[in-house]
Structures are given as structure tokens and as C-alpha cells.
C-alpha atoms as a PDB file:
ATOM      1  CA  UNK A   1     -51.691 -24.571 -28.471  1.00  0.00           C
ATOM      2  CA  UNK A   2     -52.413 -23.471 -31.838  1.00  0.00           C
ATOM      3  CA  UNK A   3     -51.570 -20.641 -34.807  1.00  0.00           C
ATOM      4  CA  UNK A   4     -52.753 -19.786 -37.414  1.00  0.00           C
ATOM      5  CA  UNK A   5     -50.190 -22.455 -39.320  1.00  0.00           C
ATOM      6  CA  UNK A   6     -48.840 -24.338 -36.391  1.00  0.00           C
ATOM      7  CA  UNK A   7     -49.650 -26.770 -33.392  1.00  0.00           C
ATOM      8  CA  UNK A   8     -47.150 -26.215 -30.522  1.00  0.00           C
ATOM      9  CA  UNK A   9     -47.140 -29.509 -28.663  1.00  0.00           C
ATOM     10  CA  UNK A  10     -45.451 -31.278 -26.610  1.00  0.00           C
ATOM     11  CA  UNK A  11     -42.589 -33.904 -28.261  1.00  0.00           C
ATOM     12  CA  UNK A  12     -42.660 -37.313 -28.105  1.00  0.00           C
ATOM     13  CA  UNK A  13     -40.309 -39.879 -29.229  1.00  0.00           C
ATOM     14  CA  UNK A  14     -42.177 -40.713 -32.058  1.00  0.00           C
ATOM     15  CA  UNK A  15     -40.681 -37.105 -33.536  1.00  0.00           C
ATOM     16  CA  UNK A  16     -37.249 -38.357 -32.927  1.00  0.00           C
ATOM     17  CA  UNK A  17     -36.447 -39.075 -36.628  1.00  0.00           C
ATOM     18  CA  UNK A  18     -38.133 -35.518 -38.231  1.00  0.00           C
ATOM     19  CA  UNK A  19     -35.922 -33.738 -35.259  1.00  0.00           C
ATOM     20  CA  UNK A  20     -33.311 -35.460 -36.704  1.00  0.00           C
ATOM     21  CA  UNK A  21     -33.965 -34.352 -40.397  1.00  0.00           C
ATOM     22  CA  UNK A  22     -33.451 -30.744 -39.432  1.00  0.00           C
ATOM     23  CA  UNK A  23     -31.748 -30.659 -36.325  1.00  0.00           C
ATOM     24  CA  UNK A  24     -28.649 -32.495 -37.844  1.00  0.00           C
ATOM     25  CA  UNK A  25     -27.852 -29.467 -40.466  1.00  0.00           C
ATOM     26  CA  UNK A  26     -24.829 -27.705 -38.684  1.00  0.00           C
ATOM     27  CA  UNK A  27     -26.564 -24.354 -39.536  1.00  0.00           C
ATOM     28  CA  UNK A  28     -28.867 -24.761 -37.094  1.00  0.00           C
ATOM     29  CA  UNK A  29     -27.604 -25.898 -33.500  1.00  0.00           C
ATOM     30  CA  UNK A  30     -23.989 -24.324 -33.651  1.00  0.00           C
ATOM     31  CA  UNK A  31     -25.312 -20.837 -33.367  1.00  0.00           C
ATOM     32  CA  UNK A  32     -27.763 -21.610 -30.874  1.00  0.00           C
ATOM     33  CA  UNK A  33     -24.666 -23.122 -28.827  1.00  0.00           C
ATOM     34  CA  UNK A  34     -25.999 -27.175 -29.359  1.00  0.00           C
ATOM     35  CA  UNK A  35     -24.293 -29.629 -31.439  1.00  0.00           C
ATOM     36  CA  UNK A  36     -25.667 -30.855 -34.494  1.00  0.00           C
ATOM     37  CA  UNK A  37     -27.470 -34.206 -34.252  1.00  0.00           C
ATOM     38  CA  UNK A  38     -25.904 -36.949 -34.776  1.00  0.00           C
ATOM     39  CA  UNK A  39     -28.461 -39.749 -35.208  1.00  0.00           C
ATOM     40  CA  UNK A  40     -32.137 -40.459 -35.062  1.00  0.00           C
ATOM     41  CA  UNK A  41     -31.456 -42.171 -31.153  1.00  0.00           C
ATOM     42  CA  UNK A  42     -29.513 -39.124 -30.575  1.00  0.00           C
ATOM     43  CA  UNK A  43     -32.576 -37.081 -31.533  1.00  0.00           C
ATOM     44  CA  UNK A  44     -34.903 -39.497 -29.258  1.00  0.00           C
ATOM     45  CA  UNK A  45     -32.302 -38.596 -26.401  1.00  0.00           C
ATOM     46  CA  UNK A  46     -32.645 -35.250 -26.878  1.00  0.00           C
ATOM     47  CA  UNK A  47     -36.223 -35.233 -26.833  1.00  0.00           C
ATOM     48  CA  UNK A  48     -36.520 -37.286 -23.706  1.00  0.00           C
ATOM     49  CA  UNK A  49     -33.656 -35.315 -21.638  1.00  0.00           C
ATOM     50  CA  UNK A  50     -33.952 -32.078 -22.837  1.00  0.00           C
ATOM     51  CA  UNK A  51     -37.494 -31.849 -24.618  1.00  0.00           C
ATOM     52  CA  UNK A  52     -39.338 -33.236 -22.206  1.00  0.00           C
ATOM     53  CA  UNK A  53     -38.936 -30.336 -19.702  1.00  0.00           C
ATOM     54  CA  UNK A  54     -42.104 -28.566 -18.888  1.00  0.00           C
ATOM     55  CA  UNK A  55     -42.928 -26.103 -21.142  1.00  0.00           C
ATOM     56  CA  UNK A  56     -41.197 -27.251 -24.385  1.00  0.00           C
ATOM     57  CA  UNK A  57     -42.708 -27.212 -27.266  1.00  0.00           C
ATOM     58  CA  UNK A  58     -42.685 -28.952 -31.027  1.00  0.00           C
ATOM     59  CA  UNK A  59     -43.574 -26.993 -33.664  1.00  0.00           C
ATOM     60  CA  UNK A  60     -45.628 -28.660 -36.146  1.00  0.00           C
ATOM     61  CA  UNK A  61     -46.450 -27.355 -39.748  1.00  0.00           C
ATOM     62  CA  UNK A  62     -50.852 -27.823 -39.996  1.00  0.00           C
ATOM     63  CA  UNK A  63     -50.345 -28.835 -43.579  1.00  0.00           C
ATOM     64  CA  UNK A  64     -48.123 -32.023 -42.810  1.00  0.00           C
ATOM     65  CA  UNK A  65     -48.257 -32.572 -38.866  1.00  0.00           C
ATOM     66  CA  UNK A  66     -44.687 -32.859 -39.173  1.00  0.00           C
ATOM     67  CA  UNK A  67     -42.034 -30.711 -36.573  1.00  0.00           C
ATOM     68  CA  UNK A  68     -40.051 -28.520 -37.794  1.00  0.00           C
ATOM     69  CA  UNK A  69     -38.584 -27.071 -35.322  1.00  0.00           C
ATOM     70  CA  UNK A  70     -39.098 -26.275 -31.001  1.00  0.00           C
ATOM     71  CA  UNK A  71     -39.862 -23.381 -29.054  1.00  0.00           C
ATOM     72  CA  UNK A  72     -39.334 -23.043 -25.353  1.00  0.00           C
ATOM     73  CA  UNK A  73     -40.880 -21.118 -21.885  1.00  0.00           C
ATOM     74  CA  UNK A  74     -37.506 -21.569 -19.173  1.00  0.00           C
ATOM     75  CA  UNK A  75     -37.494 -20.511 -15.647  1.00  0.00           C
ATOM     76  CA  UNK A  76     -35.641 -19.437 -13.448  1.00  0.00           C
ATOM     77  CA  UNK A  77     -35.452 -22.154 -11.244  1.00  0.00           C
ATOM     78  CA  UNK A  78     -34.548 -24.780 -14.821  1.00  0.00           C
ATOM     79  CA  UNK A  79     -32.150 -23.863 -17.773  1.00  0.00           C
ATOM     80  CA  UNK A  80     -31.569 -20.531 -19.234  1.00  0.00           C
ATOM     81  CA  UNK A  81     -29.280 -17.839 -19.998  1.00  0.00           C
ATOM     82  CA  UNK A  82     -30.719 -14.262 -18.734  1.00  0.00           C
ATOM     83  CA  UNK A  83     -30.352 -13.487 -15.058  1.00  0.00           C
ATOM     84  CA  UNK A  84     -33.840 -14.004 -14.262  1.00  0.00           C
ATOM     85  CA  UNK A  85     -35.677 -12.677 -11.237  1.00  0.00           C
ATOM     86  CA  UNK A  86     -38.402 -14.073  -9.685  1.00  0.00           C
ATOM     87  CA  UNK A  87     -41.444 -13.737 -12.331  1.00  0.00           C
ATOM     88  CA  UNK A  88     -39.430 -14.016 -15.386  1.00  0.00           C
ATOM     89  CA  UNK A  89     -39.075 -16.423 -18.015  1.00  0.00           C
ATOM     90  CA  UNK A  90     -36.959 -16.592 -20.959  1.00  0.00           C
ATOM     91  CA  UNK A  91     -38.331 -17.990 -24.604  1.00  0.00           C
ATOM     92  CA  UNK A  92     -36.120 -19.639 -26.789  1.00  0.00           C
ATOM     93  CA  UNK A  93     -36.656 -21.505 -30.215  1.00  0.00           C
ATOM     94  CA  UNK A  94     -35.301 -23.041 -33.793  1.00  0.00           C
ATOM     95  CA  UNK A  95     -36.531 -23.860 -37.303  1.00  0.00           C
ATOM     96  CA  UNK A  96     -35.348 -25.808 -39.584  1.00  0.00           C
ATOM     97  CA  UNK A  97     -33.957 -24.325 -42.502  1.00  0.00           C
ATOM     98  CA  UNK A  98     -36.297 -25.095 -45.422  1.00  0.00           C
ATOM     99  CA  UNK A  99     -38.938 -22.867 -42.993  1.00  0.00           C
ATOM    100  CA  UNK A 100     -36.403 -20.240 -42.795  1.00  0.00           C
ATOM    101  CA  UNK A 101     -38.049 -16.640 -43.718  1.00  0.00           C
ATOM    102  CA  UNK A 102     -41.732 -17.661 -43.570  1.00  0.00           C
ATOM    103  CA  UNK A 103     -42.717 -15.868 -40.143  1.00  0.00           C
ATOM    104  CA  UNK A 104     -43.276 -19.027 -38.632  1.00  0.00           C
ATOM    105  CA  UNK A 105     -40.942 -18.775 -35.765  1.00  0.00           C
ATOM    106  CA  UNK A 106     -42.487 -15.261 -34.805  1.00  0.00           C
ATOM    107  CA  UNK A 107     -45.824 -16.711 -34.830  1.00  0.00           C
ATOM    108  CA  UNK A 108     -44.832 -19.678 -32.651  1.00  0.00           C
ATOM    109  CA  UNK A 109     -42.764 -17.200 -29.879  1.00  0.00           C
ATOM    110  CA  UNK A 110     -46.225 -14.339 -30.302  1.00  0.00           C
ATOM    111  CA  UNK A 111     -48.280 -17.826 -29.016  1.00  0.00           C
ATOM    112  CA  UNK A 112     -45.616 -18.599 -26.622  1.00  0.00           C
ATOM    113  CA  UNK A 113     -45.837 -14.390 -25.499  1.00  0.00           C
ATOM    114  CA  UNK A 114     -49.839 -14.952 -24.849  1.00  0.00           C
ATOM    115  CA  UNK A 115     -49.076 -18.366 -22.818  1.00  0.00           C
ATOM    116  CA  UNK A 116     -46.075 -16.146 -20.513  1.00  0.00           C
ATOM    117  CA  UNK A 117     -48.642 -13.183 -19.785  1.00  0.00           C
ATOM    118  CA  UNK A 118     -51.987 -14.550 -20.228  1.00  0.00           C
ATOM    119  CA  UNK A 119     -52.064 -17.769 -18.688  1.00  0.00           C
ATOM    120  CA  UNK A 120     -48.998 -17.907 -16.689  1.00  0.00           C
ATOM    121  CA  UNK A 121     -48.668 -14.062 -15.168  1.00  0.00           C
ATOM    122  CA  UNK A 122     -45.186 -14.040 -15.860  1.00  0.00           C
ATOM    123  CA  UNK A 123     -43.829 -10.617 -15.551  1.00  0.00           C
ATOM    124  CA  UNK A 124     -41.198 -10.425 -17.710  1.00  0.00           C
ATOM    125  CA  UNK A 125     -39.753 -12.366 -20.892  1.00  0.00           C
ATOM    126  CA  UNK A 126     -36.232 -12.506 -21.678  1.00  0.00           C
ATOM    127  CA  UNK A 127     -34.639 -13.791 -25.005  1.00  0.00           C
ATOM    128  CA  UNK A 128     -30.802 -14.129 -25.553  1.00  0.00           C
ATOM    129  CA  UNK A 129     -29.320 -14.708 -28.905  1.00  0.00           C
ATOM    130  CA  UNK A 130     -25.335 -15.403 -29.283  1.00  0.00           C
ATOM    131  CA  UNK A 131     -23.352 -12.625 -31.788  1.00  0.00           C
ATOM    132  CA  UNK A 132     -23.807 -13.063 -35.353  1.00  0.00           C
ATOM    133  CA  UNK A 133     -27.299 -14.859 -35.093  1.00  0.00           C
ATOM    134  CA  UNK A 134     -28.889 -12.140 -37.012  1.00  0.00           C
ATOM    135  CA  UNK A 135     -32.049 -14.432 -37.462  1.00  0.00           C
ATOM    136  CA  UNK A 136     -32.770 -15.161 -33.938  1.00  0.00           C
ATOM    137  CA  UNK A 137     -32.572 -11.334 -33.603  1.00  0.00           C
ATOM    138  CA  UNK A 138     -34.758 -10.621 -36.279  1.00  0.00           C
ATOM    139  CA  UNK A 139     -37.456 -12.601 -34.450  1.00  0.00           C
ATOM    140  CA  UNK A 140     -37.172 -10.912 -31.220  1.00  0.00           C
ATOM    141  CA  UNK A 141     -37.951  -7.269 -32.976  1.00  0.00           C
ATOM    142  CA  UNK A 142     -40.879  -8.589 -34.780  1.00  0.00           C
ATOM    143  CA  UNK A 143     -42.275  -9.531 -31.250  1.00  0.00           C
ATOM    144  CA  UNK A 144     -41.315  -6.442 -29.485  1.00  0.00           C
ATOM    145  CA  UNK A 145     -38.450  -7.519 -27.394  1.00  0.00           C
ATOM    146  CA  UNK A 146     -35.824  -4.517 -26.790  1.00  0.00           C
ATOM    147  CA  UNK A 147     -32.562  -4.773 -26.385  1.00  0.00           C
ATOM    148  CA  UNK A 148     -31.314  -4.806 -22.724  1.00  0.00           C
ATOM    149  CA  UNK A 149     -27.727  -5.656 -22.338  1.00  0.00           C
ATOM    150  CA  UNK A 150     -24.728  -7.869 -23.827  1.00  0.00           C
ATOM    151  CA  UNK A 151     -22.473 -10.225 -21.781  1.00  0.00           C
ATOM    152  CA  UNK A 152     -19.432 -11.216 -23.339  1.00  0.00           C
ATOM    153  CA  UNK A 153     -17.368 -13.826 -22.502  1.00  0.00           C
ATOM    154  CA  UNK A 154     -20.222 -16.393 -21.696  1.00  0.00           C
ATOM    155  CA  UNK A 155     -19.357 -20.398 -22.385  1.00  0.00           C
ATOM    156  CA  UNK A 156     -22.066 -21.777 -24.679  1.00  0.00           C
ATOM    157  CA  UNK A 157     -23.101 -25.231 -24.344  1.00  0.00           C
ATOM    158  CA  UNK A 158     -20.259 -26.380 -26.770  1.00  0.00           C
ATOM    159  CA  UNK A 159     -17.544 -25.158 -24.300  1.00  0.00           C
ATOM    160  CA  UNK A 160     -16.641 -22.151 -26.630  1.00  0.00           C
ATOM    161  CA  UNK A 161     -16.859 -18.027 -25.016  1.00  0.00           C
ATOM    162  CA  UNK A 162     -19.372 -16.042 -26.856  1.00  0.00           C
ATOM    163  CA  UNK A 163     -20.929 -12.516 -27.098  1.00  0.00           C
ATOM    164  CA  UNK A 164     -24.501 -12.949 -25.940  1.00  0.00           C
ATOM    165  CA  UNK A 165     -26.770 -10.057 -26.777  1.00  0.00           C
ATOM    166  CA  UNK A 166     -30.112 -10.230 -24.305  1.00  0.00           C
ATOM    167  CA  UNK A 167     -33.754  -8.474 -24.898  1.00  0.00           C
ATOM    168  CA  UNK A 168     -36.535  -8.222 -23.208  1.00  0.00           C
ATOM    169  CA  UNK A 169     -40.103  -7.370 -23.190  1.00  0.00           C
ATOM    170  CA  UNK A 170     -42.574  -6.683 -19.895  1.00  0.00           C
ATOM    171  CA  UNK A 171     -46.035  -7.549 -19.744  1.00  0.00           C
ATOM    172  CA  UNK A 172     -47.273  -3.980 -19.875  1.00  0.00           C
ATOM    173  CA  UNK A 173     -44.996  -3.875 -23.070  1.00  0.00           C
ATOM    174  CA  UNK A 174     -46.676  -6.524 -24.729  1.00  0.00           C
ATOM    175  CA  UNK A 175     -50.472  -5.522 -23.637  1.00  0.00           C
ATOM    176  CA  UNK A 176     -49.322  -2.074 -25.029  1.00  0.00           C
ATOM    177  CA  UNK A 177     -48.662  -3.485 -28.507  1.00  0.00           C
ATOM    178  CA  UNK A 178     -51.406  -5.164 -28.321  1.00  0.00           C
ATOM    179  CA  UNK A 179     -53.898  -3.021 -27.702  1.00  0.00           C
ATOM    180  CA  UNK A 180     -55.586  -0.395 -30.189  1.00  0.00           C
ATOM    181  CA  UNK A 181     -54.623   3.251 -30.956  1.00  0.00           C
END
């Protein structure tokens, strides 16, 4: 799949050392509930346990074919965090920090939005984002999503309890923004 500035793809373990470069800075994983990486074979782990589920994407900058960062289409019947019904899916995604602020996530998740109701006839998209991720948020209102509902108390992948804050957007949402006044 392609933007405007980005290829999604999917990873392959060639990508385990640039994964590494950015998904080792503690800025990035902790909030997202993941640990930091800790090594270039822990990267190449990652992307054959984790990445390699269907639907999982590397985001790679055009200008240097290089991933920066992965966005994600779950089910209900795989990993996720929303209480999905049948028909849903829930997106979730990272950059690395130099990327930070560029709109690049938001264009990634918009091609990820055309993939859930376009070619896959999912009915609903969910996307979580744990308290005090203000950037994760940010991404979800550029695309449309509205908050829903918070559940507090949740473990995170690192074992901790957070406050996760969930939004959502419905097909007839998204066709709505997308079509002319």
C-alpha cells in the first residue's frame, strides 16, 4: 500500500536493525505499553513473533526506503485492546521520534482506514491509547475517531495498571467525512 510519502509493507527481518534504531528510544514503546528494544536480534524477534501477524505493517519513508515506524489492522479473534464485536477491528501504530509532528502517522492510519472499509468491509474501527499519550490521541482526531469510553485499571503489556482511553469511528462515519458538502 502506498501514500503520498510512505510504503506500508509488510516487515521482514532484513528491517530488524532500522526497528532497532527507533524502537530502542524509551520514548517510544513505554507509552504504548512495549518495552524498549534491546538489541538488533531482539528487533528480528519482534518482527518475526509479533510483526509478522497478518495485517502488520512497516512504514517506510519514499525518500530513503527505510522504516520508521509500524502500523497495525487487529481482530477480534488476534491481539487487541477494545472489546470488539464481530466486524470490528482496531488500528494501532508508532513512529519514531525524529518523524514526530510531520503527519506521517495520520497518513499511514487514513491508508490503513481505506484498507478497514474499502477492501475489508469492516464495520467498525477502534483505537485505544493509554493516559498521557497525548500524541497517539492527536492522531486519532485528525482521522475522525470519537471518543467512546475509558477503562481504568487495565494491565499493559509491561505488567503495570493503566487508564486506557478508547475511540472509535464507523464506516458510515468515515464515508461521511469523506464525501463532499
Amino acid at each position: 500500500m502506498e501514500t503520498e510519502r510512505l510504503i506500508l509493507r509488510r516487515w521482514t527481518e532484513d528491517d530488524a536493525e532500522s526497528l532497532y534504531k527507533y524502537a530502542q528510544n524509551p520514548a517510544i514503546g513505554p507509552i504504548a505499553g512495549w518495552p524498549p528494544h534491546t538489541s538488533i536480534e531482539n528487533s528480528r524477534e519482534v518482527i518475526r513473533d509479533i510483526f509478522s501477524a497478518p495485517e502488520t505493517y512497516a512504514v517506510v519513508l519514499k525518500e530513503t526506503n527505510e522504516p520508521i515506524g509500524s502500523v497495525g489492522i487487529m481482530f477480534s479473534d488476534g491481539l487487541h485492546s477494545a472489546e470488539m464485536e464481530e466486524g470490528d477491528a482496531e488500528i494501532g501504530y508508532w513512529i519514531g521520534v525524529p518523524f514526530w509532528g510531520q503527519g506521517l502517522i495520520p497518513e499511514a492510519v487514513n491508508r490503513l482506514l481505506i484498507r478497514c472499509f474499502d477492501e475489508l468491509d469492516i464495520k467498525r474501527v477502534w483505537c485505544g491509547h493509554y493516559d498521557g499519550n497525548i500524541k497517539s490521541r492527536r492522531v486519532m482526531d485528525k482521522c475522525g475517531f470519537k471518543f467512546h469510553h475509558t477503562e481504568e485499571g487495565k494491565t499493559s503489556p509491561l505488567g503495570d495498571i493503566r487508564t486506557e482511553h478508547f475511540t472509535l469511528l464507523t464506516k458510515e462515519e468515515w464515508k461521511a467525512m469523506k464525501s463532499p458538502m
